[in-house]
N, C-alpha and C. Protein backbone atom coordinates (compact mmCIF):
# COMPACT_ATOMS: atom_id res chain seq x y z
N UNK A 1 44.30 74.52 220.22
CA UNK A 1 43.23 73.66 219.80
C UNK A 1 42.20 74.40 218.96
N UNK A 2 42.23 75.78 219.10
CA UNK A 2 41.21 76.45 218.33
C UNK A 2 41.25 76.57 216.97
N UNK A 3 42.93 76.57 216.47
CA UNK A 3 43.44 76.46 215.24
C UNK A 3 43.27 75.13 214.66
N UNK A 4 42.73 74.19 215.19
CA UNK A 4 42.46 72.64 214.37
C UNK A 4 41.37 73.11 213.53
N UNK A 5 40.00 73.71 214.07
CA UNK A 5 39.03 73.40 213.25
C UNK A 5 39.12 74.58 212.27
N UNK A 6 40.06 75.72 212.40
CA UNK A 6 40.47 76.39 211.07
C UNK A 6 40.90 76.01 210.34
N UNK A 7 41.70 75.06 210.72
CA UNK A 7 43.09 74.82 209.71
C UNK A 7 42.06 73.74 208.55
N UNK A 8 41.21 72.89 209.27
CA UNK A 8 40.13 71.55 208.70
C UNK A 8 39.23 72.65 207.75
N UNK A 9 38.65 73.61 207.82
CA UNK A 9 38.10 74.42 207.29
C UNK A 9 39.01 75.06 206.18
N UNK A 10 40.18 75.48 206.40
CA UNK A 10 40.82 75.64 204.76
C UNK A 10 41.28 74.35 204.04
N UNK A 11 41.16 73.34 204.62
CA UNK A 11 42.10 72.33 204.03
C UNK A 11 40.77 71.56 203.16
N UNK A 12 39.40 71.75 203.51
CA UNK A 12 37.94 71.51 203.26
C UNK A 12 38.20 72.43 202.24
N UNK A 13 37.93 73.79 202.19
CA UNK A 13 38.27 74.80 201.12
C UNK A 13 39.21 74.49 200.09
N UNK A 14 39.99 74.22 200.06
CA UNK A 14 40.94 73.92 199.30
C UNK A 14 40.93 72.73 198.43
N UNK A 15 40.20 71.48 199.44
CA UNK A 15 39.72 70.65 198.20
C UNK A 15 38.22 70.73 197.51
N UNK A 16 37.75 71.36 197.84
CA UNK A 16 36.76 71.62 196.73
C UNK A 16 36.92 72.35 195.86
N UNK A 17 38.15 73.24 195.98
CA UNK A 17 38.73 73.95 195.09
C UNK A 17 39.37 73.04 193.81
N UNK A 18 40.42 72.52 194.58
CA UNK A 18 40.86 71.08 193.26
C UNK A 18 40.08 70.72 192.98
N UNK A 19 38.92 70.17 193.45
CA UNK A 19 37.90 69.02 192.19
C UNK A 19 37.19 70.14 191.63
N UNK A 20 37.21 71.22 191.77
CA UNK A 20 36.17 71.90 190.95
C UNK A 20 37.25 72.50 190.02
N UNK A 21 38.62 72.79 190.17
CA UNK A 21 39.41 73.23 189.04
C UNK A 21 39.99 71.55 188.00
N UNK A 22 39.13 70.48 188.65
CA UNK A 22 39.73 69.30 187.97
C UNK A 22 38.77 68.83 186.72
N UNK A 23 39.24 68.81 185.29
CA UNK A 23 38.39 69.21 184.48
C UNK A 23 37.82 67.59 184.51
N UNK A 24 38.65 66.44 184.97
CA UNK A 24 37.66 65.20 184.35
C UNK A 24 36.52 65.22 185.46
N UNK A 25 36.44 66.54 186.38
CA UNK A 25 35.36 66.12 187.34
C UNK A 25 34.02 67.42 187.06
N UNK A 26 34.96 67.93 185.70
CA UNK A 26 33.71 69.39 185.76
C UNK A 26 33.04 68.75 184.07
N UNK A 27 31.94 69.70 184.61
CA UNK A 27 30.87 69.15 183.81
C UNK A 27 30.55 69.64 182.34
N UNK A 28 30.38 69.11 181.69
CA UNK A 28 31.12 69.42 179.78
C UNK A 28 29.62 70.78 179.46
N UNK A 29 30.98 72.02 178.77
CA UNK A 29 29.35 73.08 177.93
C UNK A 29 28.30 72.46 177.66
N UNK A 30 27.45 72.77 177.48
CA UNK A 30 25.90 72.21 176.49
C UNK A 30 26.45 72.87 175.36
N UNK A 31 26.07 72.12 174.44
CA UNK A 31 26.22 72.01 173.20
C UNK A 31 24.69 72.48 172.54
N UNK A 32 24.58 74.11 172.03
CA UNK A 32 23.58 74.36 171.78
C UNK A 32 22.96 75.11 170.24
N UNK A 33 24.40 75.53 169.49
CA UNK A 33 24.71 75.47 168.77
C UNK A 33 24.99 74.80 167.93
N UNK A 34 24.95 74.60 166.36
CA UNK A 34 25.79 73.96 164.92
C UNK A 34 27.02 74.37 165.23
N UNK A 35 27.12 75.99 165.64
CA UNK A 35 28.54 76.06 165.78
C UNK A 35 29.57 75.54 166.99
N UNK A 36 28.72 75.28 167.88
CA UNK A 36 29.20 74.77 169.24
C UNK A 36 29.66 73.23 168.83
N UNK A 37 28.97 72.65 168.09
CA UNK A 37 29.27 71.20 167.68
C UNK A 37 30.42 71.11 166.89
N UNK A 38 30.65 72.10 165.89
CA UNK A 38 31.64 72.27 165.53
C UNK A 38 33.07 72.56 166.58
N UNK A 39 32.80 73.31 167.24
CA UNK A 39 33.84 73.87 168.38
C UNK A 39 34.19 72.81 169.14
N UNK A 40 33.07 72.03 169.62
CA UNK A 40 33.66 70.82 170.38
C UNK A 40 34.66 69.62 169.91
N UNK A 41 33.98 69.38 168.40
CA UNK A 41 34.72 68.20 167.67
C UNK A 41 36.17 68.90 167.29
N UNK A 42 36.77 70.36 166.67
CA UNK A 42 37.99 70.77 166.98
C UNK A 42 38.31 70.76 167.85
N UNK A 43 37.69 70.99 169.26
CA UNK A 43 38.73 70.94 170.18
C UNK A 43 38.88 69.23 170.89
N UNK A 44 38.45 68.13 170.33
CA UNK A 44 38.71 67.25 170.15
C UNK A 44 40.17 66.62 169.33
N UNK A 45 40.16 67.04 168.37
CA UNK A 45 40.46 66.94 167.41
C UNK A 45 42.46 66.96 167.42
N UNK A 46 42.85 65.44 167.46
CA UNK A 46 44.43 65.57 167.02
C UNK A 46 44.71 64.81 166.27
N UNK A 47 45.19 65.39 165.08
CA UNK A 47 45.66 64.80 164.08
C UNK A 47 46.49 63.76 164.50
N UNK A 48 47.06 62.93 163.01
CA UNK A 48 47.87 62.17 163.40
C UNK A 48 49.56 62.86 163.59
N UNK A 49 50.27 62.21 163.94
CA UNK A 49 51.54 62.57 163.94
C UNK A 49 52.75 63.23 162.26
N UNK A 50 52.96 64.82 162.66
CA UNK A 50 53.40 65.11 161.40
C UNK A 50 54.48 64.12 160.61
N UNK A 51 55.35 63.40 161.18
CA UNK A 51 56.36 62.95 161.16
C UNK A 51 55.78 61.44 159.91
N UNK A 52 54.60 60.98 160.20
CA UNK A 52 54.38 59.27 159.55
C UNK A 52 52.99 60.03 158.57
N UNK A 53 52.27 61.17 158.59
CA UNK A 53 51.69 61.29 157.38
C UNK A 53 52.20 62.53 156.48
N UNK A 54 51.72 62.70 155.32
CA UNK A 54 51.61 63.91 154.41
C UNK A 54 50.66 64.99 155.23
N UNK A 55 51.63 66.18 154.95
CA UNK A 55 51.22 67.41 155.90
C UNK A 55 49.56 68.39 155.63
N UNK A 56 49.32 68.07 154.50
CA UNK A 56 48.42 68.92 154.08
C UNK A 56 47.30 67.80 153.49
N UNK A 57 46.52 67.11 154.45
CA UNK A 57 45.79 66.12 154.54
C UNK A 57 44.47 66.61 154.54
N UNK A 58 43.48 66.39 153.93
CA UNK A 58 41.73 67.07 154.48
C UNK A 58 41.11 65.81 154.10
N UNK A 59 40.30 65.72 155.34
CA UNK A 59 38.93 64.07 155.15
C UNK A 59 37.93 64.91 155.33
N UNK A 60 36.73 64.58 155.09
CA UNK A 60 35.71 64.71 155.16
C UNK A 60 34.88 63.55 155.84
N UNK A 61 34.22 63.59 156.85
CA UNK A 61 33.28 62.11 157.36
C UNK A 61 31.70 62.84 157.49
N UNK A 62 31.34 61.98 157.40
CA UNK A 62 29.41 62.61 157.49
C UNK A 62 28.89 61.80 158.53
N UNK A 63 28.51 62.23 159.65
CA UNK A 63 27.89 61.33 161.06
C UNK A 63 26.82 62.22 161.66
N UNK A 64 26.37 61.54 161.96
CA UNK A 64 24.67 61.86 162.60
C UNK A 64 24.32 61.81 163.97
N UNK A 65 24.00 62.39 164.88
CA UNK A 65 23.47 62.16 166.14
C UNK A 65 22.52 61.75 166.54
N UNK A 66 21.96 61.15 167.67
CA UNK A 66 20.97 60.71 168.39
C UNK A 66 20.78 62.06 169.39
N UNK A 67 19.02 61.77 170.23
CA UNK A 67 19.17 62.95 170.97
C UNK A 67 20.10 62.78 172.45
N UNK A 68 20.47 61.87 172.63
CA UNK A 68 21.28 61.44 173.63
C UNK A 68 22.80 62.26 173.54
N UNK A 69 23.22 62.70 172.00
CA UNK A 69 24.42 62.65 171.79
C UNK A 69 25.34 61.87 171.56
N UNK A 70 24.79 60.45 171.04
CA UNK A 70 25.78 59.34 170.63
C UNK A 70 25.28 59.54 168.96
N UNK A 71 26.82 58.74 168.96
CA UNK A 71 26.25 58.48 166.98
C UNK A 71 25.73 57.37 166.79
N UNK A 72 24.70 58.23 165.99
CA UNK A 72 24.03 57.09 165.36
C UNK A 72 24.59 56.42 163.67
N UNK A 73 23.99 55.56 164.12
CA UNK A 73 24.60 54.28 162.73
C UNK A 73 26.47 54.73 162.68
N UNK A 74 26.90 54.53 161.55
CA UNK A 74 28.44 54.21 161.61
C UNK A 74 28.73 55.43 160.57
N UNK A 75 30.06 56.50 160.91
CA UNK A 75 29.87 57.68 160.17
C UNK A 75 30.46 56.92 159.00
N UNK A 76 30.92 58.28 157.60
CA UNK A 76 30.95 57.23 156.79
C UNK A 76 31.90 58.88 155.84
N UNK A 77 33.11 58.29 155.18
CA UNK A 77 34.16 59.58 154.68
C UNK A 77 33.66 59.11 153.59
N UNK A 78 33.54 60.66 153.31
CA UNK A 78 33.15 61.02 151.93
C UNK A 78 34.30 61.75 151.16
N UNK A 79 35.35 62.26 151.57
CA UNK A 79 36.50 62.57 150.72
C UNK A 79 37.71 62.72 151.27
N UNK A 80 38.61 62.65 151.12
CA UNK A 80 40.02 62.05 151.42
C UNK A 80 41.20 63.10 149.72
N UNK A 81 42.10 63.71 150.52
CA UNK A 81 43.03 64.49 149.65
C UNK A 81 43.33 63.79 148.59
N UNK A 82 43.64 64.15 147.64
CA UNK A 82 43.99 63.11 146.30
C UNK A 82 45.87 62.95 146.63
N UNK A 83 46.36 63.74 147.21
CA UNK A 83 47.98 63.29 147.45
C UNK A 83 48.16 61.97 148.60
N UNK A 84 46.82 61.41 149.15
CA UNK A 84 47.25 61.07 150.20
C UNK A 84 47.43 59.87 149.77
N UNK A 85 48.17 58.59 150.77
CA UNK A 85 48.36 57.16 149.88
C UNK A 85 47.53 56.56 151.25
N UNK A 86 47.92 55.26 151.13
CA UNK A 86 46.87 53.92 151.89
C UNK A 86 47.49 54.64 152.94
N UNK A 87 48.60 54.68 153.62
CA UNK A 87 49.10 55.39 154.56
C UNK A 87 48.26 55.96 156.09
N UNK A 88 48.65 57.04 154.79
CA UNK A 88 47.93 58.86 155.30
C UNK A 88 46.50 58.44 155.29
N UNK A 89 45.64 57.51 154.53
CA UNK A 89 44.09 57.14 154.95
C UNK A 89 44.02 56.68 155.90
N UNK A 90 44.51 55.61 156.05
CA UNK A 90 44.27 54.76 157.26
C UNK A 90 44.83 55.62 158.82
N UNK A 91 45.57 56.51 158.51
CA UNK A 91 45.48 56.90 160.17
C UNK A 91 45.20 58.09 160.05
N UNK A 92 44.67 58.59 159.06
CA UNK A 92 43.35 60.06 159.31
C UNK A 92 41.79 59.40 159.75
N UNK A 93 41.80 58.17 159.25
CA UNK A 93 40.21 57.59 159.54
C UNK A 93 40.58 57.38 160.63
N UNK A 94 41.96 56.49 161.23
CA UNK A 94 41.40 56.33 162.90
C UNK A 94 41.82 57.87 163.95
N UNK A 95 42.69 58.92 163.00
CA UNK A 95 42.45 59.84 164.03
C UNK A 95 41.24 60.48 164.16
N UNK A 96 40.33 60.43 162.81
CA UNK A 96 38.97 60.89 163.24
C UNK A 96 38.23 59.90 163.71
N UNK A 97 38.49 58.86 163.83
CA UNK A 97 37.06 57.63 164.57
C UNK A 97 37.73 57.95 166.17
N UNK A 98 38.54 58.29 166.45
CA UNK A 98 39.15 58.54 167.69
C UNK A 98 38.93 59.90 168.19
N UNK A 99 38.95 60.64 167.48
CA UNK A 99 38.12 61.93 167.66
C UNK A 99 36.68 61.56 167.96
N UNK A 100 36.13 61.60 167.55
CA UNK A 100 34.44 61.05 167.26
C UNK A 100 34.06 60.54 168.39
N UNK A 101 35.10 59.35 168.70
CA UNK A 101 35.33 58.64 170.51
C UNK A 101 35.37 59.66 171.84
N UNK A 102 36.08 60.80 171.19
CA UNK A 102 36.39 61.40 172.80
C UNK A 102 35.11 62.89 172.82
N UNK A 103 34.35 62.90 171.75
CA UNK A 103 33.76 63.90 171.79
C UNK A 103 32.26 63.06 171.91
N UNK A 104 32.15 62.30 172.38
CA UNK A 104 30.37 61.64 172.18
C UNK A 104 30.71 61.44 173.61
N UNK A 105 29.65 61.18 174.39
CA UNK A 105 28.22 62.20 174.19
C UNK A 105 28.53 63.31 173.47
N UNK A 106 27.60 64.14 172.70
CA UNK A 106 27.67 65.24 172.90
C UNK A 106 26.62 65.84 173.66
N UNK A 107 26.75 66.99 174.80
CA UNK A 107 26.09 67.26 175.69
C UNK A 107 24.86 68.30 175.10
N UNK A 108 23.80 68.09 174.22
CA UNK A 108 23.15 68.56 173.38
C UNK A 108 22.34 69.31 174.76
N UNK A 109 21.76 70.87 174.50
CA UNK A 109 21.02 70.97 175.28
C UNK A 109 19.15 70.26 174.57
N UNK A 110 18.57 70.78 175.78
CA UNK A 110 17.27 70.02 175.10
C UNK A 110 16.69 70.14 173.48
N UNK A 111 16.63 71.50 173.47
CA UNK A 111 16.34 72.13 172.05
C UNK A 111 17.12 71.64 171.25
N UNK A 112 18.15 71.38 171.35
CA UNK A 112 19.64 70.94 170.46
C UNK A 112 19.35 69.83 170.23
N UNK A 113 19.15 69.04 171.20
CA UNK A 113 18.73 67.81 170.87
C UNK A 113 17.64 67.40 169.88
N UNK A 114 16.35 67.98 169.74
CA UNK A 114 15.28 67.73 168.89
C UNK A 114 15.47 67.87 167.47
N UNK A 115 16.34 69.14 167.71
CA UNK A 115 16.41 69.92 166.34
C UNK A 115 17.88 69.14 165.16
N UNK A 116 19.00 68.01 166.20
CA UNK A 116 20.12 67.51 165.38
C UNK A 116 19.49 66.06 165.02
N UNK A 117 19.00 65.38 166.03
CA UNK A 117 18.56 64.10 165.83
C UNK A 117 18.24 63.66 164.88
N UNK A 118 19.42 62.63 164.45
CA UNK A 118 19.35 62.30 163.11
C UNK A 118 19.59 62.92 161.93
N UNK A 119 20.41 64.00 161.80
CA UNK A 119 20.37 65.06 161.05
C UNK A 119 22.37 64.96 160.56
N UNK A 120 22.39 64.42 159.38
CA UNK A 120 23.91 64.17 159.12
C UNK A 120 24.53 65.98 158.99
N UNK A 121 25.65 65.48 159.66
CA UNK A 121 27.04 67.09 159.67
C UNK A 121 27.94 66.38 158.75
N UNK A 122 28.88 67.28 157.82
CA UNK A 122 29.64 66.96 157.02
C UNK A 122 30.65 67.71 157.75
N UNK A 123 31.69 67.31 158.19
CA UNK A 123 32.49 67.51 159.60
C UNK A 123 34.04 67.25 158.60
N UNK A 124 34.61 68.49 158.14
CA UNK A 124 35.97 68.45 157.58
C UNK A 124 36.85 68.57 158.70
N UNK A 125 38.10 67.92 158.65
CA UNK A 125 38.93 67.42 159.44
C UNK A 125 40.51 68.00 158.45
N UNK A 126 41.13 68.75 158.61
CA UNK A 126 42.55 68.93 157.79
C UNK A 126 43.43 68.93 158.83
N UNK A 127 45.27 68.75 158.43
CA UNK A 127 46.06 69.45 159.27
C UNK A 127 46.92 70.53 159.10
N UNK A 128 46.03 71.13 158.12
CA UNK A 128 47.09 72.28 157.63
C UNK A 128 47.31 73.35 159.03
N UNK A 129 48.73 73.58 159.06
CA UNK A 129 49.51 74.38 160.06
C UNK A 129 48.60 76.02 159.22
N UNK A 130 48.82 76.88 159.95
CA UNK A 130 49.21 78.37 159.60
C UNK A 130 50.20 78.60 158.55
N UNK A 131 50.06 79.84 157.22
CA UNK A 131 51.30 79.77 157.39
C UNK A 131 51.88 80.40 158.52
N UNK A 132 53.49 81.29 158.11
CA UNK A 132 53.73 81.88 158.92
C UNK A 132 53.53 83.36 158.85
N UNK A 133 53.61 84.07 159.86
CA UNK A 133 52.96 85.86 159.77
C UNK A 133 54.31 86.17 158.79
N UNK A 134 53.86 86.78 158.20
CA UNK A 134 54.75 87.73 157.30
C UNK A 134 55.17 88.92 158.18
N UNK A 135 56.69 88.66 158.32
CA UNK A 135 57.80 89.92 159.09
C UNK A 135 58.04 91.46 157.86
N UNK A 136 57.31 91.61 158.45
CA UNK A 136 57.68 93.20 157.32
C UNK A 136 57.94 94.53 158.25
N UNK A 137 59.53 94.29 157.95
CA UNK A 137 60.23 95.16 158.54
C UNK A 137 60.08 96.39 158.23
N UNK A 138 59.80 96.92 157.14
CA UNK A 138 59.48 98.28 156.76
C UNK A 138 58.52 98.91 157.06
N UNK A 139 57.32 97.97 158.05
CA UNK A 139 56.58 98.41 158.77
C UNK A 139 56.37 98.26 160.05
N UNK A 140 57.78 98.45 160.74
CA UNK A 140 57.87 98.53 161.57
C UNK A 140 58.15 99.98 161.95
N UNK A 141 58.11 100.11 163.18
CA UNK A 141 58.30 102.13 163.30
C UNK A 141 59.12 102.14 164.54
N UNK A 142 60.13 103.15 164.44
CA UNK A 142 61.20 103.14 165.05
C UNK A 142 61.23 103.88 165.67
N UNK A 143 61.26 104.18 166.99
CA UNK A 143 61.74 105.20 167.69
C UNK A 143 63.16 105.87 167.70
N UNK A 144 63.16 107.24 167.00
CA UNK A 144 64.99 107.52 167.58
C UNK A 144 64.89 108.45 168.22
C-alpha cells in the first residue's frame, strides 16, 4: 500500500511532463524583434505543393499589425514572379493568407508592441529549394 502513493506521484510527474512537452499547450516566444517577426512568419510558412505550382515562385505582401498582434486592415501583394500564371497566383496568395492565419496573434512583447503598431512589413515569401552542396572530390583527403 505504500507503493500506491508513489506510483500516483510519478504518474502526476509524468503528466505534467506531457503537457509541458505538448507544444499546442506551451506558450508562443515573445516576439521582440523585426527579426523575430520575421522568424516567426518563416517558420509559419508552407508553400504550396511542388507538384501543382512553378518552382521558383517569390510574392511579396505588405501587412501591418495592431498592438494586440492581429492584422490590421487587409494585407495587400505587391509583387508576384513574372513566370508565374493565374495558377501559381492564386495558391501563393492563399498559401500566404494561410500563413498570415497561423502566425497572428503575434505575441509582441510590450515594447514590440508600441514600436510595430501600424507600421507596414514588406514580408517576401519564395520557394526556392537550396541548390545542392557541390561534391568536390578532390577535396576530399584520404587516409592511406
Amino acid at each position: 500500500m505504500a507503493s500506491l502513493p508513489r506510483r500516483l506521484r510519478w504518474l502526476s510527474v509524468a503528466a505534467l511532463l506531457l503537457a509541458a512537452a505538448n507544444p499546442a499547450t506551451a506558450q508562443p516566444a515573445q516576439v521582440n524583434t523585426i527579426a523575430d517577426v520575421f522568424a516567426r512568419l518563416r517558420s509559419c510558412w508552407k508553400p504550396p505543393e511542388p507538384s501543382r505550382v512553378h518552382p521558383d515562385i517569390d510574392i511579396t505582401v505588405i501587412v501591418s499589425f495592431n498592438r494586440a498582434g492581429e492584422i490590421l486592415g487587409r494585407p495587400r501583394v505587391t509583387y508576384e514572379s513574372e513566370q508565374a500564371d493565374d495558377n501559381d497566383r492564386l495558391l501563393y496568395r492563399i498559401a500566404v493568407m494561410a500563413t498570415l492565419q497561423r502566425c497572428v496573434p503575434m505575441p509582441f512583447t510590450e515594447g514590440m508592441a508600441g514600436a510595430v503598431a501600424g507600421r507596414p512589413f514588406a514580408i517576401r515569401f519564395h520557394n526556392r529549394k537550396p541548390p545542392p552542396a557541390e561534391k568536390r572530390a578532390w577535396l576530399i583527403q584520404k587516409i592511406l
